[in-house]
Protein backbone atom coordinates (compact mmCIF):
# COMPACT_ATOMS: atom_id res chain seq x y z
CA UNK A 1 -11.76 -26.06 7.36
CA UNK A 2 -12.65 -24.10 3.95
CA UNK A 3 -14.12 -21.31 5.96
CA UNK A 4 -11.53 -21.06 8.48
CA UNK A 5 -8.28 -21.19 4.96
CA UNK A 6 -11.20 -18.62 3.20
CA UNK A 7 -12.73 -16.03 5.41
CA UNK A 8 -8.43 -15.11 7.01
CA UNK A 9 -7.55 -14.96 3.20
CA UNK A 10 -10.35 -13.08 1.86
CA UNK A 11 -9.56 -10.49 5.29
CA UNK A 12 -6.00 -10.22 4.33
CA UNK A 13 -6.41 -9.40 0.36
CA UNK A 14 -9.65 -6.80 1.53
CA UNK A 15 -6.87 -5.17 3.98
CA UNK A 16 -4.06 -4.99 0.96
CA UNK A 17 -6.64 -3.79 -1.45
CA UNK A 18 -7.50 -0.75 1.13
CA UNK A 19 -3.59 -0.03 1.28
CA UNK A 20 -3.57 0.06 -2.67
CA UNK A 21 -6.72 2.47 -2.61
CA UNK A 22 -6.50 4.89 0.73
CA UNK A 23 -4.43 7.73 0.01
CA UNK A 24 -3.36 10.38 2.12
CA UNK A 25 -0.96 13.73 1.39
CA UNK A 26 1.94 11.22 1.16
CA UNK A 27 -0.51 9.11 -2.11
CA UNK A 28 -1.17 5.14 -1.26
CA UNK A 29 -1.15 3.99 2.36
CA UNK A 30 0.74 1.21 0.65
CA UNK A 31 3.47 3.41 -0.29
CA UNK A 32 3.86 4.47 3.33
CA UNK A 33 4.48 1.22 4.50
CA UNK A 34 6.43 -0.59 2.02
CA UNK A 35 9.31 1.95 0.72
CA UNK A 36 10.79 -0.91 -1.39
CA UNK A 37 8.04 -1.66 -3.76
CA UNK A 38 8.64 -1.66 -6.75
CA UNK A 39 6.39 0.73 -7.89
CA UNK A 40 8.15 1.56 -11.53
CA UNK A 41 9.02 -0.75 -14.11
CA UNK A 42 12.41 -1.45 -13.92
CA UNK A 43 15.23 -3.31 -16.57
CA UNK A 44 14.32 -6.23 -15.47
CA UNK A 45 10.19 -5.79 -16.15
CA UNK A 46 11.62 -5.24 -19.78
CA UNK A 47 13.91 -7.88 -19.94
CA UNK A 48 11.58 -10.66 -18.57
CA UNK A 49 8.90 -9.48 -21.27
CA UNK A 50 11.33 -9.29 -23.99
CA UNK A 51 13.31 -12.59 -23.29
CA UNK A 52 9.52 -13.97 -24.57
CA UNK A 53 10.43 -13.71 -28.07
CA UNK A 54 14.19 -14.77 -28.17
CA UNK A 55 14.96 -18.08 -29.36
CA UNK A 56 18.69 -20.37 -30.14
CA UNK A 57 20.17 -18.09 -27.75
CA UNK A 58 24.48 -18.70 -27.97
CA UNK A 59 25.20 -17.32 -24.10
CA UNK A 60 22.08 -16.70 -21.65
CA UNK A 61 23.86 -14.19 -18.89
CA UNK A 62 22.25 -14.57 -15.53
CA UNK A 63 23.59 -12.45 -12.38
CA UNK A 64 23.40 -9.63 -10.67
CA UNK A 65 23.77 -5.53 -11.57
CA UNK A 66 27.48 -6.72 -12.10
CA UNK A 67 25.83 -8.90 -15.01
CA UNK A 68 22.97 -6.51 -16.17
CA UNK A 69 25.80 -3.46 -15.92
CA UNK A 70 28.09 -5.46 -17.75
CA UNK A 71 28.00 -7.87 -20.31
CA UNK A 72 26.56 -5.78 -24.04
CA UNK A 73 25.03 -8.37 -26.28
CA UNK A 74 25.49 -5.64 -29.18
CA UNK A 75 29.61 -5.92 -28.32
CA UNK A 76 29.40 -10.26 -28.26
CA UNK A 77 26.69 -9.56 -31.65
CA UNK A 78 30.00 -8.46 -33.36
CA UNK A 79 31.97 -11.64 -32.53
CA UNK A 80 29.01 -13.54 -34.07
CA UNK A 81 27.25 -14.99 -30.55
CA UNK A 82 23.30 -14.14 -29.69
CA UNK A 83 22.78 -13.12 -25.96
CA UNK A 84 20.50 -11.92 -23.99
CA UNK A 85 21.05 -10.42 -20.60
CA UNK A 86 18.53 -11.45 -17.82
CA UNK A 87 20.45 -10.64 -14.56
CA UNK A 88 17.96 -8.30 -12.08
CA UNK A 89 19.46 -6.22 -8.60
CA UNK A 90 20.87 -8.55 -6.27
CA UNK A 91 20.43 -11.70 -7.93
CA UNK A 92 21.71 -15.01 -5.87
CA UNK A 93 21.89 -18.15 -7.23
CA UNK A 94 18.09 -19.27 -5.98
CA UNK A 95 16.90 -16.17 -8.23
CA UNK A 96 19.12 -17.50 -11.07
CA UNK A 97 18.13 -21.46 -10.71
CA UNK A 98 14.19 -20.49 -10.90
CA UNK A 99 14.72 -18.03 -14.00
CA UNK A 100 17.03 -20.90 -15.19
CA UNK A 101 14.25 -23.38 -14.82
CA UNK A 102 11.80 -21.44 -17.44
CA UNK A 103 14.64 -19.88 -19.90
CA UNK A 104 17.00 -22.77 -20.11
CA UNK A 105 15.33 -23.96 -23.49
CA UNK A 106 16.15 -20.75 -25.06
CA UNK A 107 20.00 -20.89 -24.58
CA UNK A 108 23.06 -23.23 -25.54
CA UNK A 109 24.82 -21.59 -22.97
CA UNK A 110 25.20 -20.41 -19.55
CA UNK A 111 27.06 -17.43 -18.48
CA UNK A 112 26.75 -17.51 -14.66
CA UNK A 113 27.97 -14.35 -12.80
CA UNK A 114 28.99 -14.56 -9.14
CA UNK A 115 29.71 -11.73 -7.01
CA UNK A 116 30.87 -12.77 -3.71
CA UNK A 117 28.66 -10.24 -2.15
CA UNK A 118 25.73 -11.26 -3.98
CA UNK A 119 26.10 -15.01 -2.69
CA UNK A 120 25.74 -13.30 1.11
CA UNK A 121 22.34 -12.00 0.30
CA UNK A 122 18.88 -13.91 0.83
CA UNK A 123 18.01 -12.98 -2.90
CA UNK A 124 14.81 -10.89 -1.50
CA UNK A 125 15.73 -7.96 -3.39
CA UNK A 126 16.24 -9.61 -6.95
CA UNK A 127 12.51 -11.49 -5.99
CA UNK A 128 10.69 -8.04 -6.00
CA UNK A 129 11.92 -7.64 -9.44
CA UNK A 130 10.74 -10.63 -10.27
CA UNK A 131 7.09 -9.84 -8.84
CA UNK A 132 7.02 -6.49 -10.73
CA UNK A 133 7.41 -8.01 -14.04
CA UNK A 134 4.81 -10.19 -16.15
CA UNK A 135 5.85 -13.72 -14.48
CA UNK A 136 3.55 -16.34 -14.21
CA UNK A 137 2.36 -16.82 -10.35
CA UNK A 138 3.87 -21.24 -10.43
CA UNK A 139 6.92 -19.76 -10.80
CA UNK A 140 6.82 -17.11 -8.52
CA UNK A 141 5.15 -19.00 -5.51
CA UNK A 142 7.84 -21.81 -6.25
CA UNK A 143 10.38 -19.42 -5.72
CA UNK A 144 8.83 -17.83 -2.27
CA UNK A 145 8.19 -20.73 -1.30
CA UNK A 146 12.25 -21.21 -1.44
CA UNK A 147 12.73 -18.57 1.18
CA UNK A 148 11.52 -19.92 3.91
CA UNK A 149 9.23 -16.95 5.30
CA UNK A 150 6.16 -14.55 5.32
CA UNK A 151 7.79 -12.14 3.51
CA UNK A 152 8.00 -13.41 -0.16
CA UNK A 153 4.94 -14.83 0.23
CA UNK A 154 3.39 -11.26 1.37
CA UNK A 155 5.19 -9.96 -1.67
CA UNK A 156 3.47 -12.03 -4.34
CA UNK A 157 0.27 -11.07 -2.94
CA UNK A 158 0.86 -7.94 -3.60
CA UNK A 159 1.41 -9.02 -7.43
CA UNK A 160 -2.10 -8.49 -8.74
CA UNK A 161 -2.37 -4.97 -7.07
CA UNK A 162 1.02 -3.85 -8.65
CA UNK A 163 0.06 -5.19 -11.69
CA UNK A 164 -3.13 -2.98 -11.68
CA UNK A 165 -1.74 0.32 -10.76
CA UNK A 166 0.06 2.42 -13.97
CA UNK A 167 3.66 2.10 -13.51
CA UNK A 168 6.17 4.48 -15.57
CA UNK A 169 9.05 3.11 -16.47
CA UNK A 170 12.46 4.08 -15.26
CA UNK A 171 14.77 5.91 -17.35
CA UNK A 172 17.88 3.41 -17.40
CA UNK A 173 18.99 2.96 -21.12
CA UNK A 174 18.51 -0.55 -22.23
CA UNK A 175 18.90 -3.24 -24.62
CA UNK A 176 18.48 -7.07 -24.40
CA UNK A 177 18.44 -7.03 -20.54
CA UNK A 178 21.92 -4.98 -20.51
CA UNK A 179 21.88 -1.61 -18.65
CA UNK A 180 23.58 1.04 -20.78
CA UNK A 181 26.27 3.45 -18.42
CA UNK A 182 28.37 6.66 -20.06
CA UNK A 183 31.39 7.04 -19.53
CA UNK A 184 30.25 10.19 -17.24
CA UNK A 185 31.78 9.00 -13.97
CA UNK A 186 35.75 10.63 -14.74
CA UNK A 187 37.11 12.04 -11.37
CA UNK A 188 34.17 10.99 -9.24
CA UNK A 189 34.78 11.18 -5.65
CA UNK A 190 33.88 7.46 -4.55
CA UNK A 191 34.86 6.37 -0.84
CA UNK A 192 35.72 2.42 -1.04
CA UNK A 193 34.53 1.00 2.29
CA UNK A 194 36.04 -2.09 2.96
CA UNK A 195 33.32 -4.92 2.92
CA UNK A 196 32.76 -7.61 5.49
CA UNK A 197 30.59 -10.44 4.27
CA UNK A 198 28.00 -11.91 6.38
CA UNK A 199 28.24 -15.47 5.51
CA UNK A 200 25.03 -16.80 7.49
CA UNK A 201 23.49 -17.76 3.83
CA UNK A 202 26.33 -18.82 2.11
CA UNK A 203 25.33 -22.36 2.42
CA UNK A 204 21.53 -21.73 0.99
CA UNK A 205 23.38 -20.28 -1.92
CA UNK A 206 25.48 -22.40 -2.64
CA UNK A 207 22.62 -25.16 -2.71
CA UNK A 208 21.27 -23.49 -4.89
CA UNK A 209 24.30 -23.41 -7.12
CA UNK A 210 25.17 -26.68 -7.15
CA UNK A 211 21.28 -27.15 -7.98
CA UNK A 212 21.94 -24.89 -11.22
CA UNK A 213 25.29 -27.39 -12.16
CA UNK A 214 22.90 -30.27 -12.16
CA UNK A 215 19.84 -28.36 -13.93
CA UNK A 216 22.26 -27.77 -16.76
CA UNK A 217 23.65 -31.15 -16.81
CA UNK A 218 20.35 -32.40 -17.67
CA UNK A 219 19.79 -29.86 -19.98
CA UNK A 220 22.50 -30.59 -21.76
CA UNK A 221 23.63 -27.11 -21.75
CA UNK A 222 26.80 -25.79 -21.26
CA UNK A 223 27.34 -23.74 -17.70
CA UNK A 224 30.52 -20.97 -17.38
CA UNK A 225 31.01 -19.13 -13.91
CA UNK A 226 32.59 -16.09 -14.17
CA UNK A 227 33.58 -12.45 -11.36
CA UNK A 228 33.21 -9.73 -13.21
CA UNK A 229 35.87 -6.53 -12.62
CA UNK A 230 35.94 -4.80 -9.45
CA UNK A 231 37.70 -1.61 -8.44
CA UNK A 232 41.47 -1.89 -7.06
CA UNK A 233 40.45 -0.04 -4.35
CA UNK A 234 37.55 -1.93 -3.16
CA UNK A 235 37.99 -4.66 -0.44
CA UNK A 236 35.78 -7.99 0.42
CA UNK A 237 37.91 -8.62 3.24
CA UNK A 238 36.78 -11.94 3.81
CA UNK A 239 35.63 -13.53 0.83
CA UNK A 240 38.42 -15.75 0.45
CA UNK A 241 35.87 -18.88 1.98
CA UNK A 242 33.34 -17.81 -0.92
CA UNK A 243 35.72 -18.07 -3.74
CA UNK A 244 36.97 -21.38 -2.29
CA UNK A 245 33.82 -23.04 -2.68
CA UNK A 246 33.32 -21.40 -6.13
CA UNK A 247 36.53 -22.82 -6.78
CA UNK A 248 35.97 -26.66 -5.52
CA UNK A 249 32.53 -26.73 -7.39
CA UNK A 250 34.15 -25.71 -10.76
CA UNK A 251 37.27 -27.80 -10.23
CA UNK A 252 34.74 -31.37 -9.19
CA UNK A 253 32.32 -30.72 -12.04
CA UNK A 254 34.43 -29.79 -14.42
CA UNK A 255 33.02 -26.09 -14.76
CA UNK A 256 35.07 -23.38 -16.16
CA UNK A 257 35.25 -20.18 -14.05
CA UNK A 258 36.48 -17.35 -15.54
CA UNK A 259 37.59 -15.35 -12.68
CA UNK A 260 38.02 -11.53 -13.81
CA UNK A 261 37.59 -9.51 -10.99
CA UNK A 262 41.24 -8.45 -10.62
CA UNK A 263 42.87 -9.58 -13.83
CA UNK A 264 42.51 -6.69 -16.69
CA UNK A 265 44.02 -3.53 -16.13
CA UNK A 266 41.64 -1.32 -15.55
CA UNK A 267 41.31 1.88 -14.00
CA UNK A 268 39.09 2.78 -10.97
CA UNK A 269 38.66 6.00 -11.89
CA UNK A 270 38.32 5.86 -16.03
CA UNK A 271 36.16 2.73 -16.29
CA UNK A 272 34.06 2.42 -13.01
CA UNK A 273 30.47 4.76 -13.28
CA UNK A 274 30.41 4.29 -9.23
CA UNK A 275 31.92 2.35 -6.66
CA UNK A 276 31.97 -1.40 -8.32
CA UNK A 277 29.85 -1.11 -11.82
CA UNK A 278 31.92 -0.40 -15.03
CA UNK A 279 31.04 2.17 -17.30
CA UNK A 280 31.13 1.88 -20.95
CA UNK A 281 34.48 2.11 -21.81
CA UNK A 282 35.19 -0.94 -19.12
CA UNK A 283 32.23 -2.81 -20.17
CA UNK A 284 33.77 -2.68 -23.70
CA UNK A 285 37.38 -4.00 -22.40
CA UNK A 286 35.88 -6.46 -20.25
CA UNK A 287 33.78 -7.96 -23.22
CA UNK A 288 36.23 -7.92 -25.27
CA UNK A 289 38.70 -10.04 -23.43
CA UNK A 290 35.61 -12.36 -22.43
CA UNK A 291 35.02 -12.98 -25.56
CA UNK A 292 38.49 -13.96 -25.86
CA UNK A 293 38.82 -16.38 -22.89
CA UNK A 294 35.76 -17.77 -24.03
CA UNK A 295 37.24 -18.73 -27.62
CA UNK A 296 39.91 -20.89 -25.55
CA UNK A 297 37.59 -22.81 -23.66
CA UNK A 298 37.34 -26.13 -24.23
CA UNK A 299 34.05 -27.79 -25.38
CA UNK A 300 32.64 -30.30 -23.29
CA UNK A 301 32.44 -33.87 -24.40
């Protein structure tokens, strides 16, 4: 039995290791077969390595490029709160419940951003963040383990190969997790598809939200859900079902959701960098009335 769990295992990494070393014109054979590596170190490699040394954390933000694109700690710094922003691409509520798991002890609070979008995806994409950055392997296998499949699981193995190779990092402007956007997106020509959500893993998602309620119940911490601003002009034709059950979940455990997708007047084409992420100037407005919804919140008994 040890030779026959061994000798396949020992096969498979000697294969991946030739991928990592063969090169031909195009570089790695690795690189030919795997476009979405992430061979660079992204915002969230920095954010996972800095989030090491933050402690007594006010508001822990956890989401997707709608979180990492828009919530400044420097802006909530000046209303007196410490935050740090560890959303990643793509982020679903299983990425957010196993990054939970390890950061919770840093934080008071919870900021949990929910795009409805986001909640339709399997999370995959956030995951090869996650395997990119300096993350211990429990956590990571836990978390493949979640999906279900080969894939994840082929993904970590890559781990200690990406970890070897000398990745530059990317050139998005940074601080404490946040991705920093000019205001250089004035009379862009965007085309605003209407979106039709595939709700085939709604329900794993949602698990795994409910999952993140009772994590911070036990914690002791307090949990906010919140929809960040969207462009007038874009359409989720049928996300009505996903906000429902956003809805129910705050409304039977007493969660507030601070649902801002549609509510400050803002312009698509003066604070939006692209299709659905705000720019500076709408990051700024958007914090700034966060900040004061979140003053009118009600503390938990």
């Amino acid at each position: 039995m040890i030779a026959f769990i061994v000798l396949p295992s020992v096969s498979y990494l000697g294969g991946v290791y030739l991928l990592f070393t063969l090169k031909n014109e195009k570089g790695a054979l690795i690189d030919n077969i795997h476009e979405g590596l992430p061979f660079k170190m992204g915002l969230f490699t920095r954010s996972q390595a800095d989030i090491r040394n933050e402690q007594n954390l006010d508001i822990l933000f956890l989401g997707s490029s709608h979180c990492y694109r828009a919530f400044d700690p420097d802006i909530f710094l000046q209303s007196h709160y410490r935050t740090f922003n560890l959303g990643s691409s793509s982020q679903t509520p299983l990425n957010s419940y196993f990054l939970l798991k390890k950061y919770i002890h840093k934080t008071s609070t919870v900021v949990l951003e929910l795009y409805p979008v986001t909640l339709c995806n399997s999370g995959k994409e956030s995951f090869l963040d996650m395997v990119s950055a300096k993350a211990d392997y429990g956590t990571l296998l836990e978390q493949a383990l979640a999906f279900k499949g080969f894939y994840a699981l082929q993904m970590l193995s890559f781990k200690p190969f990406l970890d070897a190779r000398l990745m530059e990092a990317d050139s998005v402007l940074y601080r404490k997790g946040y991705a920093i956007t000019p205001d250089s997106a004035y009379n862009k020509k965007v085309v605003y598809d209407p979106i039709m959500l595939d709700k085939s893993l709604l329900d794993v998602q949602l698990c795994y939200l409910e999952k993140i309620v009772r994590l911070c119940k036990n914690e002791n911490k307090r949990l906010i859900f919140t929809y960040a601003p969207l462009p007038k002009k874009l359409v989720l034709r049928n996300e009505s079902e996903v906000m429902k059950a956003i809805e129910n979940l705050a409304v039977e455990e007493n969660i507030p959701f601070l649902n801002m997708a549609h509510s400050l007047n803002l312009n698509d084409d003066f604070h939006f960098f692209d299709d659905d992420h705000l720019n500076s100037t709408g990051v700024e407005l958007f914090n700034e009335e966060f900040i004061n919804r979140l003053g009118t919140l009600q503390r938990p008994d």
